[in-house]
Protein backbone atom coordinates (compact mmCIF):
# COMPACT_ATOMS: atom_id res chain seq x y z
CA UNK A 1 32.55 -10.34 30.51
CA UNK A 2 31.41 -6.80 31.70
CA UNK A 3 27.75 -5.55 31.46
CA UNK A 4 29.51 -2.74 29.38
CA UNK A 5 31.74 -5.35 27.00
CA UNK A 6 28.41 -7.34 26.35
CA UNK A 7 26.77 -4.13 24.98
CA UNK A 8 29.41 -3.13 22.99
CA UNK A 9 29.40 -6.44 21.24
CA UNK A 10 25.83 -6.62 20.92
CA UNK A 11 25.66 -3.07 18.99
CA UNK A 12 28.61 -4.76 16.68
CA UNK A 13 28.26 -7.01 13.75
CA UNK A 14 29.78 -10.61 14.06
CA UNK A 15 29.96 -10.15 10.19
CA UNK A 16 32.31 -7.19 10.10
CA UNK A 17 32.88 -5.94 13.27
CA UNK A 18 31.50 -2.68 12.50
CA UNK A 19 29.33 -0.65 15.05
CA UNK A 20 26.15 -1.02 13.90
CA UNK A 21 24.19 2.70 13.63
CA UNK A 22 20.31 2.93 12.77
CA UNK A 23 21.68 4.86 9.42
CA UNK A 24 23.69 2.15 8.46
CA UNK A 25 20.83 0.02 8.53
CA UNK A 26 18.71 2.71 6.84
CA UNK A 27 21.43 2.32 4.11
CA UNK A 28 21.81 -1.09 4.21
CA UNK A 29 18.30 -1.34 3.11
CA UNK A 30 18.06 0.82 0.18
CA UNK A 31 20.75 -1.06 -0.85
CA UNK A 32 19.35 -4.30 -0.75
CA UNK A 33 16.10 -2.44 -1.76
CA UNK A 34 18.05 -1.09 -4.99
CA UNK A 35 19.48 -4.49 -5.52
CA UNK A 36 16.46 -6.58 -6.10
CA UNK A 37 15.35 -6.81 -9.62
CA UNK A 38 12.27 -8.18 -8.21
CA UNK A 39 11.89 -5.02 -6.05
CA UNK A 40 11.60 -2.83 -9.72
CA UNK A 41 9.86 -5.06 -11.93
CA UNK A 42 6.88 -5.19 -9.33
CA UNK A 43 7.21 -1.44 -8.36
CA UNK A 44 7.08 -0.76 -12.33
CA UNK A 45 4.76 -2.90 -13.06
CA UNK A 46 2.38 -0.98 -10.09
CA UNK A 47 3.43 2.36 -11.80
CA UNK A 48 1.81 0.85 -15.06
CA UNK A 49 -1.20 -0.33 -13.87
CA UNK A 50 -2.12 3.21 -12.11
CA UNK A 51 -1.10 5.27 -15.41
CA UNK A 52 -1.99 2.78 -18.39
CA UNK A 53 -5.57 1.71 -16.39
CA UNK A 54 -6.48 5.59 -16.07
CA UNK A 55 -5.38 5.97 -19.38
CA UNK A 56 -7.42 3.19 -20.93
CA UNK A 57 -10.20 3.86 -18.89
CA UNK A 58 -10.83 7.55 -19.49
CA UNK A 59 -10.13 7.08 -23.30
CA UNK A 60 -12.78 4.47 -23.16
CA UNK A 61 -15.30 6.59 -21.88
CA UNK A 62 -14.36 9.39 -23.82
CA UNK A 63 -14.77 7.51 -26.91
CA UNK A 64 -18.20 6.33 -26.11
CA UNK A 65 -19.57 9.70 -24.83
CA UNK A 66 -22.15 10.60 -23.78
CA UNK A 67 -23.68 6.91 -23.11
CA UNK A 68 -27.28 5.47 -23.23
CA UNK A 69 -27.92 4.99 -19.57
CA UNK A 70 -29.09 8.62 -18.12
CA UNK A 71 -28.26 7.29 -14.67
CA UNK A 72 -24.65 6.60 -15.89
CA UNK A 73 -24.66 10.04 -17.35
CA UNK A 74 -25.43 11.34 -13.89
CA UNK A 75 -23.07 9.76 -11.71
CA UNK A 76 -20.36 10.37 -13.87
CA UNK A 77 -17.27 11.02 -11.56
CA UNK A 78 -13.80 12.08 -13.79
CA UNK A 79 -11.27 12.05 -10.90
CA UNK A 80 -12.33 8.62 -10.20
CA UNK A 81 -12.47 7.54 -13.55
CA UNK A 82 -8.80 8.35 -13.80
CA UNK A 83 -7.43 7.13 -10.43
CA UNK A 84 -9.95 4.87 -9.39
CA UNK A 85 -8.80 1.82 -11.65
CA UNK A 86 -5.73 2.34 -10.75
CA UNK A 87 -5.85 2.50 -7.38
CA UNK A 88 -8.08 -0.65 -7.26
CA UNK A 89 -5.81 -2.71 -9.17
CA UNK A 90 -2.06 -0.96 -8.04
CA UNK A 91 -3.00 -1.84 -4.26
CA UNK A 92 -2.74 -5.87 -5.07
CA UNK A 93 1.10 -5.41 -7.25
CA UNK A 94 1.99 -2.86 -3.96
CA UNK A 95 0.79 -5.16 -1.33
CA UNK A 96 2.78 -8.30 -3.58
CA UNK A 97 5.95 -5.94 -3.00
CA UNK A 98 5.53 -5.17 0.67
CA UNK A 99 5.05 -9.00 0.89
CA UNK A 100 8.15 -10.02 -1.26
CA UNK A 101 10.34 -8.05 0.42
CA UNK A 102 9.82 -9.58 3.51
CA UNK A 103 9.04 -13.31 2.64
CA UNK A 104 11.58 -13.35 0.20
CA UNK A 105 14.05 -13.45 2.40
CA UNK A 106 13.32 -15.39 4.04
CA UNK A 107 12.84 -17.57 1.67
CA UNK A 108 16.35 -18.21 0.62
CA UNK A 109 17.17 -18.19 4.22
CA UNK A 110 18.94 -14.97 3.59
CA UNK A 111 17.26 -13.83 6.89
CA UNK A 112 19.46 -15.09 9.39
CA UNK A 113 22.52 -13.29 7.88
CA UNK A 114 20.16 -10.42 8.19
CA UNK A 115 19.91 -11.32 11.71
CA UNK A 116 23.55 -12.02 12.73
CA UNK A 117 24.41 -8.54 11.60
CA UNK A 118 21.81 -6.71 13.64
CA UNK A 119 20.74 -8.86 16.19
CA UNK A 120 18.44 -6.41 17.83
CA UNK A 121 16.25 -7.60 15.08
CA UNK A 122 13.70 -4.63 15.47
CA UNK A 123 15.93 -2.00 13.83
CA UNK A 124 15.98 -4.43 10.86
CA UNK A 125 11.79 -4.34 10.92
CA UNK A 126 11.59 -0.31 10.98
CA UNK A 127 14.58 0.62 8.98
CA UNK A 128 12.88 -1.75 5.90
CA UNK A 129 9.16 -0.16 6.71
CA UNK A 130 10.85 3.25 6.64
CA UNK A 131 12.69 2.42 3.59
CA UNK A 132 9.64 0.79 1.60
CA UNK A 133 7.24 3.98 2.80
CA UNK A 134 9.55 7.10 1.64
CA UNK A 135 10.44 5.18 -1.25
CA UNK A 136 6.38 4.27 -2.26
CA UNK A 137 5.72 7.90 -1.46
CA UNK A 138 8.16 9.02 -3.97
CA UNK A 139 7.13 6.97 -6.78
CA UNK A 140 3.45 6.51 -5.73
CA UNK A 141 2.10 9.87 -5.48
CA UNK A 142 3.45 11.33 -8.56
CA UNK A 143 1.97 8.50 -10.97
CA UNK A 144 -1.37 9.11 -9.22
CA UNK A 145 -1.20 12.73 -10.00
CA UNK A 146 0.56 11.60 -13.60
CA UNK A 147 -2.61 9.10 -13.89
CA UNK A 148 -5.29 11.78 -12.98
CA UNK A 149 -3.79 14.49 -15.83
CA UNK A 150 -3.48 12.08 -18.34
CA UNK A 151 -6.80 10.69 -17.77
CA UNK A 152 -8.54 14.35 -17.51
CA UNK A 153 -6.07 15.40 -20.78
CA UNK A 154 -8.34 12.36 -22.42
CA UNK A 155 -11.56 13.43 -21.45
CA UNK A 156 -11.47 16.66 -22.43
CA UNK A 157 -12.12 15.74 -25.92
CA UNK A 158 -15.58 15.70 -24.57
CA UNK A 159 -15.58 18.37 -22.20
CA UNK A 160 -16.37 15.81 -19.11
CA UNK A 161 -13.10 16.61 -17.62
CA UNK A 162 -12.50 18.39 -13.54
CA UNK A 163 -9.14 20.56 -12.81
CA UNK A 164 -7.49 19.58 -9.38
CA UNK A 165 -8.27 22.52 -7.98
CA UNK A 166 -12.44 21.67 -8.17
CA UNK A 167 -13.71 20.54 -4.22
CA UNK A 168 -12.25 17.79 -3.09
CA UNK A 169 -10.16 16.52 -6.10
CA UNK A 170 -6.66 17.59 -4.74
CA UNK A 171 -7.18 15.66 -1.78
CA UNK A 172 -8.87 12.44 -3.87
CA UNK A 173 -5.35 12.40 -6.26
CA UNK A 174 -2.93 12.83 -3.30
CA UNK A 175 -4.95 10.29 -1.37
CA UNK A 176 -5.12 7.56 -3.76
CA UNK A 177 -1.13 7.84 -3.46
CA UNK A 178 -1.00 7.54 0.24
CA UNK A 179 -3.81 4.90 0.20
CA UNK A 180 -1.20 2.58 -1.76
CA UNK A 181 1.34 2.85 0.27
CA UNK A 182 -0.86 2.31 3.45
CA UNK A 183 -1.83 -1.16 1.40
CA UNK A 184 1.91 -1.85 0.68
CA UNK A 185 2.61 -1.59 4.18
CA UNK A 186 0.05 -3.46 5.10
CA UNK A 187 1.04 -6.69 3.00
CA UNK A 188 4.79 -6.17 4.58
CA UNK A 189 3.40 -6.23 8.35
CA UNK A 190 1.40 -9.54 6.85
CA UNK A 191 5.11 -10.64 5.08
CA UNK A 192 6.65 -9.96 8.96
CA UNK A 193 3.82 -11.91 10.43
CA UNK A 194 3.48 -14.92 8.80
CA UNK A 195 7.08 -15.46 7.06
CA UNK A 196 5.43 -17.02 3.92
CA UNK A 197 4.94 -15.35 0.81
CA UNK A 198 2.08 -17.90 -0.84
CA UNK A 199 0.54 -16.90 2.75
CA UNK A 200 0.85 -13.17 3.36
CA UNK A 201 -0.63 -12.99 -0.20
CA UNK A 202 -3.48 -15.23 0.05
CA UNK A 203 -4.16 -13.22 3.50
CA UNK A 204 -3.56 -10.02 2.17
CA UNK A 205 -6.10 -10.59 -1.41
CA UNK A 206 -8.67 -11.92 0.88
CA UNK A 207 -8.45 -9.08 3.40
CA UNK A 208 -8.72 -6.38 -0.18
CA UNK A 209 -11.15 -8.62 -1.78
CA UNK A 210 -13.07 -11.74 -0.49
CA UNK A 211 -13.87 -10.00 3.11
CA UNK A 212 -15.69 -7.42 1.95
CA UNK A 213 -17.23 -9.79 -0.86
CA UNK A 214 -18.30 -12.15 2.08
CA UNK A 215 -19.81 -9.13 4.63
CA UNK A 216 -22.26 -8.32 1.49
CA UNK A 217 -24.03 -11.24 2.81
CA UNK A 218 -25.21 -10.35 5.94
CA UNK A 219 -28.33 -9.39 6.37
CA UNK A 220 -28.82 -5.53 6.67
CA UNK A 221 -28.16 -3.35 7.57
CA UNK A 222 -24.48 -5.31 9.15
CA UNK A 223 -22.82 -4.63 5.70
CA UNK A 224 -22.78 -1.03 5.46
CA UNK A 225 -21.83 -0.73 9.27
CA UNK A 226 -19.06 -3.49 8.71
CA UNK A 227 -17.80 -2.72 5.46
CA UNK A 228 -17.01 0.68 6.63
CA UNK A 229 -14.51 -0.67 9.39
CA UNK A 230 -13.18 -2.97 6.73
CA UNK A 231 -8.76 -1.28 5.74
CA UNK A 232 -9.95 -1.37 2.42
CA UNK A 233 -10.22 -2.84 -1.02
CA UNK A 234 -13.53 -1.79 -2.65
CA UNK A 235 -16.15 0.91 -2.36
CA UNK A 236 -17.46 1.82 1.34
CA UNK A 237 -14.13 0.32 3.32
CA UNK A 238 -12.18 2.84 4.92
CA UNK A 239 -9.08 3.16 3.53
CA UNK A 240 -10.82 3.83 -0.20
CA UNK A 241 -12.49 7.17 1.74
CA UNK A 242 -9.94 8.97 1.50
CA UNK A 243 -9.38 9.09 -2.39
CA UNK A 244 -13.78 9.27 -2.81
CA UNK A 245 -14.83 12.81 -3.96
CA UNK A 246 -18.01 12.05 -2.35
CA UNK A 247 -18.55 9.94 0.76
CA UNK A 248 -21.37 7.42 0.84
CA UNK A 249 -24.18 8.00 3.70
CA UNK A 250 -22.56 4.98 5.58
CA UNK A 251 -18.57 5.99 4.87
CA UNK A 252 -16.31 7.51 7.58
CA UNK A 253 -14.91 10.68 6.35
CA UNK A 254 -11.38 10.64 4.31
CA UNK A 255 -9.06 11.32 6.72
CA UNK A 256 -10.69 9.33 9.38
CA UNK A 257 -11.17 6.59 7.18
CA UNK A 258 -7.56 6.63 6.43
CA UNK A 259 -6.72 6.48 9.74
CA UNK A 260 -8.68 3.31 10.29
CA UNK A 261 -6.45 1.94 7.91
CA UNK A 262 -3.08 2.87 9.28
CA UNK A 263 -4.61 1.84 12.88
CA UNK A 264 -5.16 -1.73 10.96
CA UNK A 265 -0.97 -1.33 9.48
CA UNK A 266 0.15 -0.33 12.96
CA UNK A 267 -1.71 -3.59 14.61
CA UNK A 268 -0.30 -5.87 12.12
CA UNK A 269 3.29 -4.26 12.21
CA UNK A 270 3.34 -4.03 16.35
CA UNK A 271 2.18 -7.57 16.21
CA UNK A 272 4.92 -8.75 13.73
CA UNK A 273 7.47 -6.87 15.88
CA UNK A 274 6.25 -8.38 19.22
CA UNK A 275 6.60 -11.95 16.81
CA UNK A 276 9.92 -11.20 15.74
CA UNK A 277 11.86 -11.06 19.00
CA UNK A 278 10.62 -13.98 20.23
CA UNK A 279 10.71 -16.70 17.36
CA UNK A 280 13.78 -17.85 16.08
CA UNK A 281 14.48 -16.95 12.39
């Protein structure tokens, strides 16, 4: 067999015998995307935790306005009342999906038909993160800005509502949006990594939640300058900087703070790649 006969049946599928493109692939995924019930149940279910928690939350306070505690009264922040809740809860059901989508297949052992068609193997990897980003960007950002009117709608019964064009807000809505998708991203480079779903989600929930739980124990000042390289999760890591109106005295700044967290999805991802080629499925 020529060099040139070899390639042209590597870029073919033994399935169908069909050349295989990077936008058939791109297709192929939305399609399988589209076909999970799975895939829309968790995605809805992330679209109702962002809207119904900054709804409950900023009819909550609303109803029990103005409240005892003058420090409370103070620190009072209505964009975060109305995303952050949200945010902190829709990152676990987005980092589930980025999980499930990976770890589910294989899973049923679905994966090596996956596989046989594109045997490259990395087009398979970037046409699903491509896929899973656009799409989380499209459904994401919009409840975010859906959660912050609704919420502000709510407390203007009391006159403690912002607009989004006050300092910083605009930025806070659109970057609680893009925060969530860098966390669902994250748990799919953690799906691609460790090929177990009970796994990528344990690793995932303790990355968001029982790191930055266990740095608090240090003695100082290690947790504010560790907690601040942390992806994110809580209050003072750096992915969370980028949808605070105000940044703590030890926080990186928004957009740098978001790019600590990509750096963190791009390590996991090229690492998952790198894994990909050379274990067997």
């Amino acid at each position: 067999m020529t060099a040139a006969t070899a390639a042209t049946v590597e870029r073919r599928s033994p399935l169908d015998g069909v050349r295989v493109t990077f936008p058939r692939i791109l297709r192929a995924e939305w399609v399988r995307f589209r076909s999970l019930r799975s895939s829309w149940i968790t995605l809805g279910i992330t679209v109702a935790l962002i809207i119904g928690l900054a709804a409950l939350a900023c009819w909550g306070r609303a109803s029990h306005w103005p409240p005892h505690d003058r420090g409370e009264l103070l620190s009072f922040n209505p964009t975060l009342q109305s995303i952050g809740p949200g945010a902190i809860f829709g990152q676990l059901a987005v980092g589930v999906l980025g999980v499930l989508l990976v770890t589910g297949e294989y899973a049923t052992g679905m994966v090596r038909a996956t596989m046989a068609a594109v045997p490259r193997r990395l087009p398979v990897l970037i046409a699903r993160t491509v896929v899973f980003a656009l799409l989380m960007l499209a459904v994401l950002v919009p409840s975010v800005f859906a959660a912050f009117f609704l919420g502000q709608d709510l407390l203007s019964a009391k006159h403690i509502d912002t607009t989004i064009g006050a300092p910083h807000v605009l930025r806070a809505v659109f970057g609680a949006g893009i925060y969530l998708v860098g966390i669902g991203l994250l748990g799919m480079g953690l799906g691609w990594l460790l090929r177990h779903t009970a796994g990528a989600i344990a690793s995932l929930f303790g990355i968001l939640l029982i790191l930055p739980l266990l740095v608090h124990f240090l003695p100082s000042p290690w947790p504010d300058n560790v907690t601040k390289w942390l992806p994110g999760g809580v209050d003072g890591t750096a992915g969370v900087a980028v949808w605070n109106t105000h940044q703590g005295a030890h926080s990186f700044g928004p957009w740098t703070g978001f790019g600590v967290l990509m750096a963190y999805v791009a390590i996991v991802l090229v690492a998952a790649a790198a894994m990909l080629r050379t274990r067997d499925v």
